[in-house]
C-alpha atoms as a PDB file:
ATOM      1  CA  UNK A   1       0.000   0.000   0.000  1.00  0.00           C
ATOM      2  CA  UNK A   2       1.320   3.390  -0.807  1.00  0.00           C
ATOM      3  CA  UNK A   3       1.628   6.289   0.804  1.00  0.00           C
ATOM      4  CA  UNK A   4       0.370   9.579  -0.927  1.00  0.00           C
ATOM      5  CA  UNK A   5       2.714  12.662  -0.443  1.00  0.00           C
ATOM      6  CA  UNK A   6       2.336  15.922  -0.570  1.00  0.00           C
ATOM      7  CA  UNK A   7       4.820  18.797  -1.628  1.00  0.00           C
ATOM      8  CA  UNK A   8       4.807  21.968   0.308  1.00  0.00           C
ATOM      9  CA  UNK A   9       3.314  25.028  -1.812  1.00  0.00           C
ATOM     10  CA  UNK A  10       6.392  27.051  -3.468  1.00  0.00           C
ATOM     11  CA  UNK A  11       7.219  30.273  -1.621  1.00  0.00           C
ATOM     12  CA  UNK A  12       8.068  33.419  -3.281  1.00  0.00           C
ATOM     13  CA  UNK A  13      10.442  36.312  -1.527  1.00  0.00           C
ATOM     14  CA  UNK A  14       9.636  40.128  -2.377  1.00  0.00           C
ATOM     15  CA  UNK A  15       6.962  42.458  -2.394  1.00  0.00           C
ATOM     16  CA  UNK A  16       5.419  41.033  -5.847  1.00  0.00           C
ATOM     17  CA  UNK A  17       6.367  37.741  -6.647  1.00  0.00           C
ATOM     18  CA  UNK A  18       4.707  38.283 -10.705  1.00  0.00           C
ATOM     19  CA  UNK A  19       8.149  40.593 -11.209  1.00  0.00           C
ATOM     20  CA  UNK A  20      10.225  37.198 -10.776  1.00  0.00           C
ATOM     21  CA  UNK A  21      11.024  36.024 -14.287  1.00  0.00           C
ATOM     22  CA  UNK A  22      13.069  33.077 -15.300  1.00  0.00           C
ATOM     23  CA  UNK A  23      16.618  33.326 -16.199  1.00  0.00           C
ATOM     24  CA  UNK A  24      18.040  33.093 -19.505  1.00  0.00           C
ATOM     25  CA  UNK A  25      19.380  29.872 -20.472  1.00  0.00           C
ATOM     26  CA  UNK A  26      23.272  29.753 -20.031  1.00  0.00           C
ATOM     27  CA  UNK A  27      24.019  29.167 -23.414  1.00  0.00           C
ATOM     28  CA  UNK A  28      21.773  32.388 -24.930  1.00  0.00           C
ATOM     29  CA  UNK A  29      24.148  34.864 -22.556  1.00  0.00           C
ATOM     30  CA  UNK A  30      27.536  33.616 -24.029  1.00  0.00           C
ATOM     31  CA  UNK A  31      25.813  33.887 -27.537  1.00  0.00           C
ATOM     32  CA  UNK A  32      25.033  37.398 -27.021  1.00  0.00           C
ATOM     33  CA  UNK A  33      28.216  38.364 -24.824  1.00  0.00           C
ATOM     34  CA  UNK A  34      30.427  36.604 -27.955  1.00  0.00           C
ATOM     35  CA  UNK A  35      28.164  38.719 -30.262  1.00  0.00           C
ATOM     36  CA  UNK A  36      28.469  41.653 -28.528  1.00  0.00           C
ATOM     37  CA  UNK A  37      32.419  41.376 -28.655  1.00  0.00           C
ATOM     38  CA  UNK A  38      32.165  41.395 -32.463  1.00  0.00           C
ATOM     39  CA  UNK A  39      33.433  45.409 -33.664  1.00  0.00           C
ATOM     40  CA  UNK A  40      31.899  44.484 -37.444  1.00  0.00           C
ATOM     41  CA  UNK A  41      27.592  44.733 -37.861  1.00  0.00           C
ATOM     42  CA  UNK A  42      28.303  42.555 -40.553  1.00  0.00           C
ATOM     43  CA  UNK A  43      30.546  40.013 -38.853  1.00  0.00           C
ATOM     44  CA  UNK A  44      28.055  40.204 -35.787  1.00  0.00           C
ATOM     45  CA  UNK A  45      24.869  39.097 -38.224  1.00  0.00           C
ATOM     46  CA  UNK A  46      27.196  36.151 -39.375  1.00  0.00           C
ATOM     47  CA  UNK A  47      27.679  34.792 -36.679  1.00  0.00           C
ATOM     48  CA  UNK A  48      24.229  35.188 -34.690  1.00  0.00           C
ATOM     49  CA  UNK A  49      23.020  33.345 -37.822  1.00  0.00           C
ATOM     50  CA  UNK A  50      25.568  30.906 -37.823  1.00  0.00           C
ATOM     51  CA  UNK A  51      25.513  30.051 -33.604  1.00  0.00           C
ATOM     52  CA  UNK A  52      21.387  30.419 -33.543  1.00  0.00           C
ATOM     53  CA  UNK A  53      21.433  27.755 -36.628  1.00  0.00           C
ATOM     54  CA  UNK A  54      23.672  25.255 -34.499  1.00  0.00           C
ATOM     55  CA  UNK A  55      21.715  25.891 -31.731  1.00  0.00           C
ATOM     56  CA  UNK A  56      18.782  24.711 -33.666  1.00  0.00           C
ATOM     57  CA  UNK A  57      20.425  21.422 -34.880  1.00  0.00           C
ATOM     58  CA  UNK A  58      21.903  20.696 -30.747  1.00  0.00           C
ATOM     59  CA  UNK A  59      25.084  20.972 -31.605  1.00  0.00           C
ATOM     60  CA  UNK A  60      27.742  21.167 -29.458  1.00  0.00           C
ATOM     61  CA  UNK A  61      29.118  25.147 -28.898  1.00  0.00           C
ATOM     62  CA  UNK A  62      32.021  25.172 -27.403  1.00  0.00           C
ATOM     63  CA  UNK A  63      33.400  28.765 -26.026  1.00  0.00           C
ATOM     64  CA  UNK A  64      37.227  29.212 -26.389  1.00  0.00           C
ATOM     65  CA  UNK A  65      39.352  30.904 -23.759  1.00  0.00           C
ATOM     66  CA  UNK A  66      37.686  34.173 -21.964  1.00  0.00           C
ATOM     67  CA  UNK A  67      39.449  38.355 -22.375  1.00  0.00           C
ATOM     68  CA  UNK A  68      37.694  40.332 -20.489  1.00  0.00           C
ATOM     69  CA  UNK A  69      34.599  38.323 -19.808  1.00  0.00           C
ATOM     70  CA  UNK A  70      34.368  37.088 -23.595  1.00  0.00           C
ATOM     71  CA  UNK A  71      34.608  34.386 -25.687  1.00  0.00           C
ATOM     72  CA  UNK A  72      36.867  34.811 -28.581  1.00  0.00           C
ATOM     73  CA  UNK A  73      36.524  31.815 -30.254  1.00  0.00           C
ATOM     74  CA  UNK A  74      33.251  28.988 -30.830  1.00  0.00           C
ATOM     75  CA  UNK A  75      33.793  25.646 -31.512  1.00  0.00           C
ATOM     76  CA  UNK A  76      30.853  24.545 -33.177  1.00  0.00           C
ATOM     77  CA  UNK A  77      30.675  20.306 -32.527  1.00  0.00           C
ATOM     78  CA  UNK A  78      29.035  17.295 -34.374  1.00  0.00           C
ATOM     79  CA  UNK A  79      27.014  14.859 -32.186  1.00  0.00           C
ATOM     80  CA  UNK A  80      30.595  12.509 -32.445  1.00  0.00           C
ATOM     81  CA  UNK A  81      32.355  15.302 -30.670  1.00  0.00           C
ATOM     82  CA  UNK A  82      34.658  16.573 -33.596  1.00  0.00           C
ATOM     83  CA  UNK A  83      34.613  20.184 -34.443  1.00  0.00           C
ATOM     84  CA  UNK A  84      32.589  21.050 -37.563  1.00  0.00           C
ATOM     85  CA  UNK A  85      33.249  25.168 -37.796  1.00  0.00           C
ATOM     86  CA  UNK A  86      35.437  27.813 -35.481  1.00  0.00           C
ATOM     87  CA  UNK A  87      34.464  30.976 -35.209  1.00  0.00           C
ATOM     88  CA  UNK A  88      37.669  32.304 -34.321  1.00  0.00           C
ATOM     89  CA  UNK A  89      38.779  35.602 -32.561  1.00  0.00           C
ATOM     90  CA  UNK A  90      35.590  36.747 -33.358  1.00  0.00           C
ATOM     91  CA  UNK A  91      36.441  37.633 -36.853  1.00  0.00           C
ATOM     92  CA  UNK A  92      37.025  34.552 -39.504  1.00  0.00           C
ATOM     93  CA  UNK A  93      34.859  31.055 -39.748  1.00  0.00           C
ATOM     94  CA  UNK A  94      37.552  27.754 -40.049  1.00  0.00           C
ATOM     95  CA  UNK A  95      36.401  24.762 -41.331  1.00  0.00           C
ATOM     96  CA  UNK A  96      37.694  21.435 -39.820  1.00  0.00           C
ATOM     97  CA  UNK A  97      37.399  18.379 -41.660  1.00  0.00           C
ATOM     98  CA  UNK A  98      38.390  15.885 -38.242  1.00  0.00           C
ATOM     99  CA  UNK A  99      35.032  14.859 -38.349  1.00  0.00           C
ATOM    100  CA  UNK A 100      34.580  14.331 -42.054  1.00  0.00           C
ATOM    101  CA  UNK A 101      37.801  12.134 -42.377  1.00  0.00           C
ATOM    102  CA  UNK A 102      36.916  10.009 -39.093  1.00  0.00           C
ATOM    103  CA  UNK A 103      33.649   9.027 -40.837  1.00  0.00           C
ATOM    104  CA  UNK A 104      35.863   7.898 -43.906  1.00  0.00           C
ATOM    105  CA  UNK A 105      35.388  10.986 -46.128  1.00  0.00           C
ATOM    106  CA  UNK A 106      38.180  10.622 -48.806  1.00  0.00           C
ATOM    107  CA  UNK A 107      39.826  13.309 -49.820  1.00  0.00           C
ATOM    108  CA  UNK A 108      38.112  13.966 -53.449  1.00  0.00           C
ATOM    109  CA  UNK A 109      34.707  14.101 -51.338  1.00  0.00           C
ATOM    110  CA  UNK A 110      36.779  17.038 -49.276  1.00  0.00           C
ATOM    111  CA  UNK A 111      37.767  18.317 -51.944  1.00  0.00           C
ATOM    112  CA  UNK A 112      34.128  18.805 -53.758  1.00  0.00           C
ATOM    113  CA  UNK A 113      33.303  20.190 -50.306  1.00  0.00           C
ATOM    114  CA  UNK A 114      36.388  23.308 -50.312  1.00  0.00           C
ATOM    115  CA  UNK A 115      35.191  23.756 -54.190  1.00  0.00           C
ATOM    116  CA  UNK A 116      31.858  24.262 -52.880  1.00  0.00           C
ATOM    117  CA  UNK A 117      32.703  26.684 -50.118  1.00  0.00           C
ATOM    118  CA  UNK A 118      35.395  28.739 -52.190  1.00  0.00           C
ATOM    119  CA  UNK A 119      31.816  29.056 -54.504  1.00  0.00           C
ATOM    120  CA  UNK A 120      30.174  30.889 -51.469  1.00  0.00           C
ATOM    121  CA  UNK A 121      33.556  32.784 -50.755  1.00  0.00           C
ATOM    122  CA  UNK A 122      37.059  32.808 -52.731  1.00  0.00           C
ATOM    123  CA  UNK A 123      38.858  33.203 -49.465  1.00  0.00           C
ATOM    124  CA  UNK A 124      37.422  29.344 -48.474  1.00  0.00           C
ATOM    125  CA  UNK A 125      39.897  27.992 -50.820  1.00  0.00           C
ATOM    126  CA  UNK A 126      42.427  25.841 -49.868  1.00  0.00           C
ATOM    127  CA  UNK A 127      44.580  23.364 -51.045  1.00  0.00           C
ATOM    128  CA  UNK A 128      43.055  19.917 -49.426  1.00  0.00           C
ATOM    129  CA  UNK A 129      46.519  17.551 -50.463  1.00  0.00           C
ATOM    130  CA  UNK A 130      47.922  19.142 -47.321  1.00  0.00           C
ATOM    131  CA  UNK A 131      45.987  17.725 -44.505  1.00  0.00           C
ATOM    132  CA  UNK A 132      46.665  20.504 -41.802  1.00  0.00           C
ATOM    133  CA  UNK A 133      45.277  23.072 -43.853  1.00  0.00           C
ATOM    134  CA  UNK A 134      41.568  24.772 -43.075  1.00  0.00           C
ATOM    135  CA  UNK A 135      39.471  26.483 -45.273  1.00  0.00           C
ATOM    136  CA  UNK A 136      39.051  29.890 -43.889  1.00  0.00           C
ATOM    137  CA  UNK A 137      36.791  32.935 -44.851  1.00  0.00           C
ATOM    138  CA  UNK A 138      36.134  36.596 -42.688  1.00  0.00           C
ATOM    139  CA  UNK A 139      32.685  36.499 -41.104  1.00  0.00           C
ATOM    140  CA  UNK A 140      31.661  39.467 -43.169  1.00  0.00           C
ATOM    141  CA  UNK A 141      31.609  37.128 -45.830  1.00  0.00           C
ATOM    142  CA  UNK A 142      28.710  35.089 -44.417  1.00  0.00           C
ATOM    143  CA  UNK A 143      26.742  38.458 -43.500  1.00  0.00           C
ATOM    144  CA  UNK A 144      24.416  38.072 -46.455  1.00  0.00           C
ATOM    145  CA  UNK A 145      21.683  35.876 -45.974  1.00  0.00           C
ATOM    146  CA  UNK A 146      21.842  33.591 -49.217  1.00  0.00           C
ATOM    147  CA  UNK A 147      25.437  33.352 -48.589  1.00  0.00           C
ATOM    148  CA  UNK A 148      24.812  32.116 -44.593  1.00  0.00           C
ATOM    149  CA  UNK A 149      22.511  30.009 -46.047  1.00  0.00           C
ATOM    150  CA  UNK A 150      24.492  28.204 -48.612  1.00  0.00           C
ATOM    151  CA  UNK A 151      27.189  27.691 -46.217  1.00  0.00           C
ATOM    152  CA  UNK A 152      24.658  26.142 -43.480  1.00  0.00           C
ATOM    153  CA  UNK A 153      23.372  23.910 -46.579  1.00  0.00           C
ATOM    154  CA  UNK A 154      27.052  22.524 -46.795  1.00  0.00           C
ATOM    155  CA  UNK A 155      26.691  22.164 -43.361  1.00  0.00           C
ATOM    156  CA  UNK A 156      24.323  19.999 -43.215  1.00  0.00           C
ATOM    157  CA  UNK A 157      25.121  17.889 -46.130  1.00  0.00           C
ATOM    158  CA  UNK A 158      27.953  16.920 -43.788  1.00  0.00           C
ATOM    159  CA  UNK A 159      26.020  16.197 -40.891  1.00  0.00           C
ATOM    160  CA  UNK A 160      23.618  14.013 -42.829  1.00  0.00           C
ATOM    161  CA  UNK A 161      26.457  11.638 -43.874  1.00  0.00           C
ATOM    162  CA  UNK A 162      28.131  11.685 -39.739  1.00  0.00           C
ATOM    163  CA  UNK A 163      24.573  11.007 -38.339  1.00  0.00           C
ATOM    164  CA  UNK A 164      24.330   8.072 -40.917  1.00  0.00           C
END
């Protein structure tokens, strides 16, 4: 036979407990303090686009070392742990390809995949036959929408083939 119990009723401190309002989720105030560290208007729409999208698809964000109460750098993770993007120092997105090439991505298939981003932005080209290399492009040059959104497509082509 079980025992019903009851929980006490919640008590509110303050003159009027309707002014308490829930705090922001952690991971909305480092968005906004990283934005918010970003000089360019430009650079800053990039990468609100780029951190809300990963949000969106629960990735992994992973804020770099702190100056002055900021992040200068997001990792941006797959599910597998491997880094997908960088934001780095606030100014340029870095492509990675660890994840790509631990889920047997040759390199032609990498190759397509530079090709495709130097489309979106000359300054993603790269030569993929050296393996430390990263494709690498100012934020600025994600600030248009179609642009943000043709890089995010790539994106996700790539996580399609890791989550399968």
């Amino acid at each position: 036979m079980s025992r019903l119990c009851s929980l006490p009723e919640p008590v509110f401190y303050g003159p009027d407990s309707d002014e308490i309002r829930p705090r922001k989720p952690r991971w909305r105030r480092k968005r906004e303090a990283f934005i918010k560290g970003i000089r360019s208007a430009d650079a800053a729409r990039a990468a609100g686009g780029l951190l809300i999208w990963a949000e969106g698809k629960r990735l992994r964000l992973d804020y770099g070392p702190k100056k002055k109460d900021r992040a200068k750098t997001v990792g941006i993770k797959t599910p597998g742990g491997d880094w997908l993007f960088r934001i780095k120092e606030q100014r340029v997105v870095r492509m990675s390809f660890q994840a790509l090439r631990h889920h047997h991505w040759d390199e032609e298939r990498i190759s397509r995949l530079v090709k495709d981003l130097a489309k979106i932005d000359e300054r993603f080209a790269t030569d993929t036959k050296n393996r430390s290399a990263r494709p690498e492009a100012p934020l600025e040059a994600l600030a248009q929408d179609s642009k943000r959104e043709d890089f995010l497509a790539l994106m996700e082509q790539a996580l399609e083939t890791l989550a399968s």
